[in-house]
C-alpha atoms as a PDB file:
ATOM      1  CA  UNK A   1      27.861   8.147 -17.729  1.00  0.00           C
ATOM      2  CA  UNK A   2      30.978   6.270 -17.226  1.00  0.00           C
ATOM      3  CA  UNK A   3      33.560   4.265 -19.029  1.00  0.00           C
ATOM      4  CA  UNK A   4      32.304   2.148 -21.517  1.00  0.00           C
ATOM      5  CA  UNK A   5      35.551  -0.063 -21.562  1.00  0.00           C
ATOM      6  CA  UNK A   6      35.580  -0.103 -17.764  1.00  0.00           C
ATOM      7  CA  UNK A   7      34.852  -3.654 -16.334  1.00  0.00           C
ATOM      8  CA  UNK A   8      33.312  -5.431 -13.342  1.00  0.00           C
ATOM      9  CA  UNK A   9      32.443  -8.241 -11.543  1.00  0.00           C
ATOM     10  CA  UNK A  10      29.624  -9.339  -9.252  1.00  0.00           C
ATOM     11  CA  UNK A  11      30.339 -12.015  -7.454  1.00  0.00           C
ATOM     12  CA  UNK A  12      26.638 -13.450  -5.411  1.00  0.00           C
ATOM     13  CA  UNK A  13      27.802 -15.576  -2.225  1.00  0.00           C
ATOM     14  CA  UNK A  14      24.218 -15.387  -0.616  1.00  0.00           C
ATOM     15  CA  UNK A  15      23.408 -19.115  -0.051  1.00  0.00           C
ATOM     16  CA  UNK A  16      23.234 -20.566   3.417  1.00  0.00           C
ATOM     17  CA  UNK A  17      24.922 -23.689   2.256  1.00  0.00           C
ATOM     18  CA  UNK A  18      22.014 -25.994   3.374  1.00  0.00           C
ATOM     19  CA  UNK A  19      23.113 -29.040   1.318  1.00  0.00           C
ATOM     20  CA  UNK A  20      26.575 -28.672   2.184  1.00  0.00           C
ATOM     21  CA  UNK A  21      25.970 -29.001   5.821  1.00  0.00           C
ATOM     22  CA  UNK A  22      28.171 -27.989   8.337  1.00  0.00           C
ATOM     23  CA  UNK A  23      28.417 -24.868  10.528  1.00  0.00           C
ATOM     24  CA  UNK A  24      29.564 -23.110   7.988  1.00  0.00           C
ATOM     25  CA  UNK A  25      28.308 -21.888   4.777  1.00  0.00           C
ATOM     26  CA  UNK A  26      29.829 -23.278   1.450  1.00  0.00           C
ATOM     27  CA  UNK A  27      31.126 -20.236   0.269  1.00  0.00           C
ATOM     28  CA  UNK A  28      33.520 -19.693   3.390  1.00  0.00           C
ATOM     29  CA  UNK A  29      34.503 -23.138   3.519  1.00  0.00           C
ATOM     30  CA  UNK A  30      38.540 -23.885   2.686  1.00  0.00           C
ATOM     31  CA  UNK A  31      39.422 -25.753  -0.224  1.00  0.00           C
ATOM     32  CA  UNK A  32      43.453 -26.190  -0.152  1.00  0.00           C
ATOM     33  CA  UNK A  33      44.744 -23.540   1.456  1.00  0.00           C
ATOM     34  CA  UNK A  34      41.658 -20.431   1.545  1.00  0.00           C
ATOM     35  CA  UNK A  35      37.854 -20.039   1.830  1.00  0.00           C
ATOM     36  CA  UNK A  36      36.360 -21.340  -1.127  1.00  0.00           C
ATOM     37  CA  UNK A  37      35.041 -17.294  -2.021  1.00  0.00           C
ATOM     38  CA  UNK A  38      38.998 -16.264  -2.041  1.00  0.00           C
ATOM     39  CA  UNK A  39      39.437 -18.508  -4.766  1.00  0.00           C
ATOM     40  CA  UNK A  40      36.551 -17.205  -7.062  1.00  0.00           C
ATOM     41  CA  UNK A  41      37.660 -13.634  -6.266  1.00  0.00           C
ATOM     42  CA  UNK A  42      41.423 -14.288  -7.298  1.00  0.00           C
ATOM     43  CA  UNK A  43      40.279 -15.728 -10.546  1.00  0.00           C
ATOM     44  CA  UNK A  44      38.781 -12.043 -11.704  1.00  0.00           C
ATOM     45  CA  UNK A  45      41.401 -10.033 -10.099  1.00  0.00           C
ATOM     46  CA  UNK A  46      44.034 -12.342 -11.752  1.00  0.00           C
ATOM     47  CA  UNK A  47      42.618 -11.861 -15.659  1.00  0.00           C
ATOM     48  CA  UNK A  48      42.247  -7.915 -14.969  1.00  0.00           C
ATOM     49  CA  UNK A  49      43.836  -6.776 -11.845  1.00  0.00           C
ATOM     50  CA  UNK A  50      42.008  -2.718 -12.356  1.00  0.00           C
ATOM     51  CA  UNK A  51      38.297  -4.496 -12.601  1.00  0.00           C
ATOM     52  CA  UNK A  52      35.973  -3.525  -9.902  1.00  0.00           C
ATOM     53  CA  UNK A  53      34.575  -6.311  -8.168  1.00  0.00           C
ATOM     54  CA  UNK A  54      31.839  -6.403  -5.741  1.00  0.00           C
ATOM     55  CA  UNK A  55      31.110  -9.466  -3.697  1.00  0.00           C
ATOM     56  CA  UNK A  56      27.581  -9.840  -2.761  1.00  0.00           C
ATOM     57  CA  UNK A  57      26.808 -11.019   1.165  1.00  0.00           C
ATOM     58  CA  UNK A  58      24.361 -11.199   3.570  1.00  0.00           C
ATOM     59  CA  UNK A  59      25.036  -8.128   5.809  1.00  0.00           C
ATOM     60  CA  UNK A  60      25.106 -10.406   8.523  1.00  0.00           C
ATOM     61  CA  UNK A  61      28.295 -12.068   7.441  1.00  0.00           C
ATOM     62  CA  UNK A  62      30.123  -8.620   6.717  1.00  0.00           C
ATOM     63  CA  UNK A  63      31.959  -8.761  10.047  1.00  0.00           C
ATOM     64  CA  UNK A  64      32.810 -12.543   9.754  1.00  0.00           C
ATOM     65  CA  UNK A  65      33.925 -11.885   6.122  1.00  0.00           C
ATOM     66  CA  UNK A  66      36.421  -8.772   7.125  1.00  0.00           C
ATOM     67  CA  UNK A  67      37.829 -11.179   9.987  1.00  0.00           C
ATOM     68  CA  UNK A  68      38.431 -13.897   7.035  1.00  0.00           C
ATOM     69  CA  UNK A  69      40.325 -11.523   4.857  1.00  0.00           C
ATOM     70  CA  UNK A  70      42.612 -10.417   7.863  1.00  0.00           C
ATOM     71  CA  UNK A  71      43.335 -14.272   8.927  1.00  0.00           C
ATOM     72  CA  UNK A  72      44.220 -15.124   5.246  1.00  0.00           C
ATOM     73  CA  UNK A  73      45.887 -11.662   4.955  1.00  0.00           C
ATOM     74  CA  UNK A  74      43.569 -11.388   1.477  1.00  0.00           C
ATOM     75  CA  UNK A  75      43.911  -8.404  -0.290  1.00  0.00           C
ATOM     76  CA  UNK A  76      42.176  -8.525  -3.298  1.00  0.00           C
ATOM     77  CA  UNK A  77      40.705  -5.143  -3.925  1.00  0.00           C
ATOM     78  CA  UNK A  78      36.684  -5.701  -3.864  1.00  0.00           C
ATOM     79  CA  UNK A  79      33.332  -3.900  -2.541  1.00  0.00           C
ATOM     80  CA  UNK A  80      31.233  -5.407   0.093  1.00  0.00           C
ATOM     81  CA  UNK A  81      27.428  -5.392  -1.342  1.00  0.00           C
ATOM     82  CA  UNK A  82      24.284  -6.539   0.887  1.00  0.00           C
ATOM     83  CA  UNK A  83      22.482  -9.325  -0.491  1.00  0.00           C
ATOM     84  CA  UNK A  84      18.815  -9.415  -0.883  1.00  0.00           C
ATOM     85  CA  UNK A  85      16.127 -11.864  -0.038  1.00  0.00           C
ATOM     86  CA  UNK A  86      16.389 -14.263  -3.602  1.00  0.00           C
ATOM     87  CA  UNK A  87      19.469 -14.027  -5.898  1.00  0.00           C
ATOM     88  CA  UNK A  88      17.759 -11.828  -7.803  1.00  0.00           C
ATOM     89  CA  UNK A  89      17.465  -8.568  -5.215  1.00  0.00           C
ATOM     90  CA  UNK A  90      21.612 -10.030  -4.634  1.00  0.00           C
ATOM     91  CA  UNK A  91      21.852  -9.202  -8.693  1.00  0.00           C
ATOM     92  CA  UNK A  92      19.966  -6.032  -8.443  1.00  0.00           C
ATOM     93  CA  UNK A  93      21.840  -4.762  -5.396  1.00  0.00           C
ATOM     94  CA  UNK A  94      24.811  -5.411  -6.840  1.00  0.00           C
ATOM     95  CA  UNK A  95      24.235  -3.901 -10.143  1.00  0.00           C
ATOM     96  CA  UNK A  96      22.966  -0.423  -8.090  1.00  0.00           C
ATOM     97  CA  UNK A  97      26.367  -0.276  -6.526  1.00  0.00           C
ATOM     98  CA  UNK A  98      27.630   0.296 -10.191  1.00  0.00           C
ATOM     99  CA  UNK A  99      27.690   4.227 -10.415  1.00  0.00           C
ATOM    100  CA  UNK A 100      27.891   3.975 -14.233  1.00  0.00           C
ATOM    101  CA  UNK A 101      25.861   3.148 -17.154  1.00  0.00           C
ATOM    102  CA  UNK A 102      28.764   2.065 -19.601  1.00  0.00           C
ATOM    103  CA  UNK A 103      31.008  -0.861 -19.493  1.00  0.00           C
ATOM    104  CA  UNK A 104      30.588  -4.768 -18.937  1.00  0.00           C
ATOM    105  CA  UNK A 105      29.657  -6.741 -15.908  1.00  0.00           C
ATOM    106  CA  UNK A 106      30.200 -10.657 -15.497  1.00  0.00           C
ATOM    107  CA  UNK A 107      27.740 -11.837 -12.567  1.00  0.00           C
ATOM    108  CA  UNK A 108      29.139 -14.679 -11.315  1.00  0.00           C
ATOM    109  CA  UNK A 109      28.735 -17.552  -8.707  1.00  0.00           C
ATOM    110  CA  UNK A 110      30.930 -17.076  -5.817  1.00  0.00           C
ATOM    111  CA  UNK A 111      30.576 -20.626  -5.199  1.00  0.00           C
ATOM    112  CA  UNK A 112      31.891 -21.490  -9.056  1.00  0.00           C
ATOM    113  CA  UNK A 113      35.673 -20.923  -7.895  1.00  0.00           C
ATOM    114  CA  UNK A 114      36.886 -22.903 -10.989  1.00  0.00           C
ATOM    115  CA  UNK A 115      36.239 -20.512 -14.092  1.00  0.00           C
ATOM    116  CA  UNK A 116      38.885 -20.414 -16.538  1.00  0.00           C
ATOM    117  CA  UNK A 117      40.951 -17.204 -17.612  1.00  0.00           C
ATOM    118  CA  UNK A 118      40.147 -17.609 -21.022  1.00  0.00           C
ATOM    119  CA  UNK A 119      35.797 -17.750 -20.246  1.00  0.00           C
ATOM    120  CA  UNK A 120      36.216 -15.128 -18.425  1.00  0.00           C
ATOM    121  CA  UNK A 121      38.031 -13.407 -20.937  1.00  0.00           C
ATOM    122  CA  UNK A 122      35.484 -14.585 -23.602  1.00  0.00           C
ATOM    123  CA  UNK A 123      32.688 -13.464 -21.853  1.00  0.00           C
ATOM    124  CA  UNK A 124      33.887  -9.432 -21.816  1.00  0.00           C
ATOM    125  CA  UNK A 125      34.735 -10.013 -25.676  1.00  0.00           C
ATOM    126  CA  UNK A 126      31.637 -11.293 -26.719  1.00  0.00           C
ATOM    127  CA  UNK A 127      29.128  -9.634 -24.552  1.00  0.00           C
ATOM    128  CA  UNK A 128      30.747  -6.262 -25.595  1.00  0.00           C
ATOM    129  CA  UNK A 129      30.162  -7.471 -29.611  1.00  0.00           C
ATOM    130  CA  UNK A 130      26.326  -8.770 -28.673  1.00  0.00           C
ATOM    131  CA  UNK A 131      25.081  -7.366 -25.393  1.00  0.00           C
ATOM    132  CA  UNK A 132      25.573 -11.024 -23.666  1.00  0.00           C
ATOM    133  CA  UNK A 133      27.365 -13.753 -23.312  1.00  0.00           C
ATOM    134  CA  UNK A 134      26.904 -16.643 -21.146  1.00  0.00           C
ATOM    135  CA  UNK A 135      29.228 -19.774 -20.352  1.00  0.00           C
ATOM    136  CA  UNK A 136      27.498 -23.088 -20.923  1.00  0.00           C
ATOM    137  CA  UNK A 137      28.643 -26.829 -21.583  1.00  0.00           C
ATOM    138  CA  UNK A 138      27.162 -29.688 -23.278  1.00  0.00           C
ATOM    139  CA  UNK A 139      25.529 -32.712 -21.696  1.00  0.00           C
ATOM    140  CA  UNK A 140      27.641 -36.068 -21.282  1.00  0.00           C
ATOM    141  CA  UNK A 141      24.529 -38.332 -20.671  1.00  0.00           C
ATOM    142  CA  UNK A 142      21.804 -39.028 -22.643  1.00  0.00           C
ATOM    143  CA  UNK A 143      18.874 -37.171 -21.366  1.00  0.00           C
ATOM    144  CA  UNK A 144      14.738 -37.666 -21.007  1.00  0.00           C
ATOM    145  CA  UNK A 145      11.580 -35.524 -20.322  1.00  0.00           C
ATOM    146  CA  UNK A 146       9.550 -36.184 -17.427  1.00  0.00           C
ATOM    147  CA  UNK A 147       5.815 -35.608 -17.546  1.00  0.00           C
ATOM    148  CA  UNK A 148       3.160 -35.687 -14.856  1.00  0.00           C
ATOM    149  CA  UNK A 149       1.575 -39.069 -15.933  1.00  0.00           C
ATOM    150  CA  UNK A 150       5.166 -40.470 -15.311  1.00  0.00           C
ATOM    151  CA  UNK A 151       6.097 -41.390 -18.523  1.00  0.00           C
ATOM    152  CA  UNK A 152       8.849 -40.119 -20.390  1.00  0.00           C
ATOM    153  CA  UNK A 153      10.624 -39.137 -24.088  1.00  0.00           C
ATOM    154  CA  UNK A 154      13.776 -39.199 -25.321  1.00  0.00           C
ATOM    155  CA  UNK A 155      15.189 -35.568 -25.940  1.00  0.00           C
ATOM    156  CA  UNK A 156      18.335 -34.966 -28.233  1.00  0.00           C
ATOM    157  CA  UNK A 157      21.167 -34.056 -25.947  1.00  0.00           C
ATOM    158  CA  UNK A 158      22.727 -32.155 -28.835  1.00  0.00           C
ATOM    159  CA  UNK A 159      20.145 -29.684 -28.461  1.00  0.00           C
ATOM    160  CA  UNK A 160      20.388 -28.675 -24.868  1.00  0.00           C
ATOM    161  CA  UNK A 161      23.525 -27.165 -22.705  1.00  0.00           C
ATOM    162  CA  UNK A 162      24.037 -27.131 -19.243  1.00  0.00           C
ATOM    163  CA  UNK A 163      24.308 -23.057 -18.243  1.00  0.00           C
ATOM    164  CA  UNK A 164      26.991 -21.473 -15.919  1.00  0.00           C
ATOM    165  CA  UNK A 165      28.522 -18.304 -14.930  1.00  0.00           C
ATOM    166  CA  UNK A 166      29.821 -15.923 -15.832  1.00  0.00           C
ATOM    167  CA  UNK A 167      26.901 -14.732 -17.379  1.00  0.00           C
ATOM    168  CA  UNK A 168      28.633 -11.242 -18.635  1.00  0.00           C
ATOM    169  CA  UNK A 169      26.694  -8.445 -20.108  1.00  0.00           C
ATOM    170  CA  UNK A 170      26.428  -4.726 -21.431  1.00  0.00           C
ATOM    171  CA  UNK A 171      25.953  -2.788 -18.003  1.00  0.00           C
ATOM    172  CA  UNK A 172      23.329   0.018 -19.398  1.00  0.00           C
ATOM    173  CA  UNK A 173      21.188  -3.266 -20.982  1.00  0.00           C
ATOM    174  CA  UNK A 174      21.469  -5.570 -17.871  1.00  0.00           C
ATOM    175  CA  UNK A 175      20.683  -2.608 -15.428  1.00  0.00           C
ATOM    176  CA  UNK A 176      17.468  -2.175 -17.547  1.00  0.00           C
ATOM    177  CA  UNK A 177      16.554  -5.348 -17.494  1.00  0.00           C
ATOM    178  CA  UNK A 178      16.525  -5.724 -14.566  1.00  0.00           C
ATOM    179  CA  UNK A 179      14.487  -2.178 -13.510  1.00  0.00           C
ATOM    180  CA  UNK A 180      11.872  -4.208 -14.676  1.00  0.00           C
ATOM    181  CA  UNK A 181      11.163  -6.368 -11.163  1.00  0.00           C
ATOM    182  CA  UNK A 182      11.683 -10.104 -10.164  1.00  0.00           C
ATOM    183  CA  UNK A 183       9.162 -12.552 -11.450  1.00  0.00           C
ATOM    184  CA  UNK A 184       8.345 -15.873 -10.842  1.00  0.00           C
ATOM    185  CA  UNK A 185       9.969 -17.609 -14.192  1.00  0.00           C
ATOM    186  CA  UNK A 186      13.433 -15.983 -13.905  1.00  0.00           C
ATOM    187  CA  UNK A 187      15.616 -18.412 -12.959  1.00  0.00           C
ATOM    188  CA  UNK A 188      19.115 -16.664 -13.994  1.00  0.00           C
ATOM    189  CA  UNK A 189      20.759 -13.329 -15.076  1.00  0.00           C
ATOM    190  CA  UNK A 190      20.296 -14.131 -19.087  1.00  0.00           C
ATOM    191  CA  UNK A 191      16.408 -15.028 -18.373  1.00  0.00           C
ATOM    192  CA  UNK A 192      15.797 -11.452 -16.886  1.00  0.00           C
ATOM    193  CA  UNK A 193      17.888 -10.330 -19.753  1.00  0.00           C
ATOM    194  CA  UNK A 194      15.535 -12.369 -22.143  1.00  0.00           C
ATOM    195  CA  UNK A 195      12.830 -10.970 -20.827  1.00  0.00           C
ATOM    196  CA  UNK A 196      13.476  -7.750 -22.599  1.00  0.00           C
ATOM    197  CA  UNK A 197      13.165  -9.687 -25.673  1.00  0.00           C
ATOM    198  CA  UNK A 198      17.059  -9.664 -25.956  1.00  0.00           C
ATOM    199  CA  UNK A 199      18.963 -12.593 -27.310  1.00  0.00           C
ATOM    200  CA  UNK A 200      21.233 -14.481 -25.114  1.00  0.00           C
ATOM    201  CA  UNK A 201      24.688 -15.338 -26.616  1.00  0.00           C
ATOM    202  CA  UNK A 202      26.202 -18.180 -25.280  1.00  0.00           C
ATOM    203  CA  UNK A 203      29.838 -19.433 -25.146  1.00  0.00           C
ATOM    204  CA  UNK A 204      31.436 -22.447 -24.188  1.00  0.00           C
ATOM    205  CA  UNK A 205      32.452 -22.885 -20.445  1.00  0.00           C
ATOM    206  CA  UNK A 206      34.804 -24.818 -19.043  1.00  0.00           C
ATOM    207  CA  UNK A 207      33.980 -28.240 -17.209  1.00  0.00           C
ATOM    208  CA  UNK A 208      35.775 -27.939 -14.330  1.00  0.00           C
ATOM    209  CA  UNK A 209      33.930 -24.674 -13.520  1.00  0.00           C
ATOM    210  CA  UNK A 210      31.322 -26.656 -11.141  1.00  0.00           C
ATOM    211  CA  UNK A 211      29.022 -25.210  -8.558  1.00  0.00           C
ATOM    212  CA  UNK A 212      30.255 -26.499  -5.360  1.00  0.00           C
ATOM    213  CA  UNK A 213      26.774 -27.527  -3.817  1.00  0.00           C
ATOM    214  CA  UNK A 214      27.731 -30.768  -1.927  1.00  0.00           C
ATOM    215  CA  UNK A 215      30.204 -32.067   0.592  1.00  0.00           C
ATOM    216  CA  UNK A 216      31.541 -34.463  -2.638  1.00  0.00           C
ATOM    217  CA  UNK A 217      32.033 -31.172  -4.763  1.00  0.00           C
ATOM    218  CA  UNK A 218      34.732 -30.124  -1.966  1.00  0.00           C
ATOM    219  CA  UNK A 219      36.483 -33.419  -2.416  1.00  0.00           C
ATOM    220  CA  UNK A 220      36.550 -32.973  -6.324  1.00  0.00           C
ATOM    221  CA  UNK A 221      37.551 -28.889  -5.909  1.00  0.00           C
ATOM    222  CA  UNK A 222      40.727 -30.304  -3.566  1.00  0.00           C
ATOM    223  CA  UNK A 223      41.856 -32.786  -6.445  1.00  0.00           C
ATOM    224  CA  UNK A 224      41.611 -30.113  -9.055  1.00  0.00           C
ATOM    225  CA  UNK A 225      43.393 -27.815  -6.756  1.00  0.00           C
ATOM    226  CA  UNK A 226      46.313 -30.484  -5.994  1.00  0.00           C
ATOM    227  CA  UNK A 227      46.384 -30.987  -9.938  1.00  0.00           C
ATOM    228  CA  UNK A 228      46.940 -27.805 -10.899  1.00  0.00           C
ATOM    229  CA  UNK A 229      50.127 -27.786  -8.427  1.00  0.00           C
END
């Protein structure tokens, strides 16, 4: 049922912001000029303009949300989708608001405002060749394993990335996947897809396309903002 060239985006923005501190939670903080959300959401209307995208919220911030768009006079075309009690019942909501079975959908960080045009354009190409595909980086620093005792090992950094979103897959698989119910060792979108037994492709991400988690992260978002002016 569906289109299976259609495309969409989920875009989770559940988090209270706790490490961010503040009143207010990361997602609606500004970075230059909007809300740090706006950003993310004018990244995926900007590579495909007829995608659907549905932004993921606590229901309690609908209202605040709405009043956000009308101040900034957004009008990005998107689907407001309640979020559920871990990011995982956010995923699954969002993926039930998704009448159809066919087509692609990216699941993305709303808090990741920084993703290039060309990963998100990767992601679609790939995951519609392999079922997945999910944007990761390598390590800069030289890493080590930890074990109870204390002591540590050396581990080869070549053989380890650092994963981000989008994490874009094959609607019909992902949907299944995650039918299946939340456990305990999923910590992303391509481990519940895993679970199925299901490789996860991965492509390479961009750098800048950080997680803004900190009050530092919103100094570093506002330089990359002023240097892409």
């Amino acid at each position: 049922m569906g289109n299976k060239d259609a495309k969409y985006a989920i875009i989770v923005a559940g988090g209270s912001g706790k490490r961010m501190g503040g009143l207010v939670p990361k997602q609606y903080q500004i970075i230059g000029d909007l809300p740090v959300l706006m950003h993310t959401l004018n990244r995926f209307h900007a590579y495909d303009e007829k995608m659907e995208i549905l932004l993921v919220l606590p229901e309690k911030d609908f209202s605040f949300w709405r009043d956000l768009c009308l101040a900034h006079d957004f009008s990005v075309p998107h689907t407001l989708v309640k979020g559920g009690a871990s990011r995982f019942g956010s995923v699954s909501n969002g993926l039930e608001g998704i009448a159809s079975t066919e087509g692609l959908v990216a699941i993305h960080d709303g808090v990741r405002p920084f993703v290039s045009l060309e990963v998100i354009h990767e992601s679609y190409v790939e995951a519609a060749k392999r079922g997945s595909a999910v944007a990761a980086v390598s390590l800069k620093d030289s890493i080590r394993e930890v074990f109870d005792d204390g002591h540590s090992s050396f581990r080869n950094r070549q053989q380890y990335r650092l994963v981000q979103t989008p994490q874009t897959f094959q609607l019909a698989k992902i949907k299944a996947a995650f039918a299946v119910g939340e456990r305990d060792f999923f910590t992303d979108d391509a481990t519940v897809y895993e679970n199925q037994g299901w490789e996860v492709h991965l492509i390479p991400g961009n750098l800048e396309n950080i997680k803004l988690t900190t009050p530092e992260d919103l100094e570093y978002a506002d330089f990359l903002l002023n240097k892409s002016r």
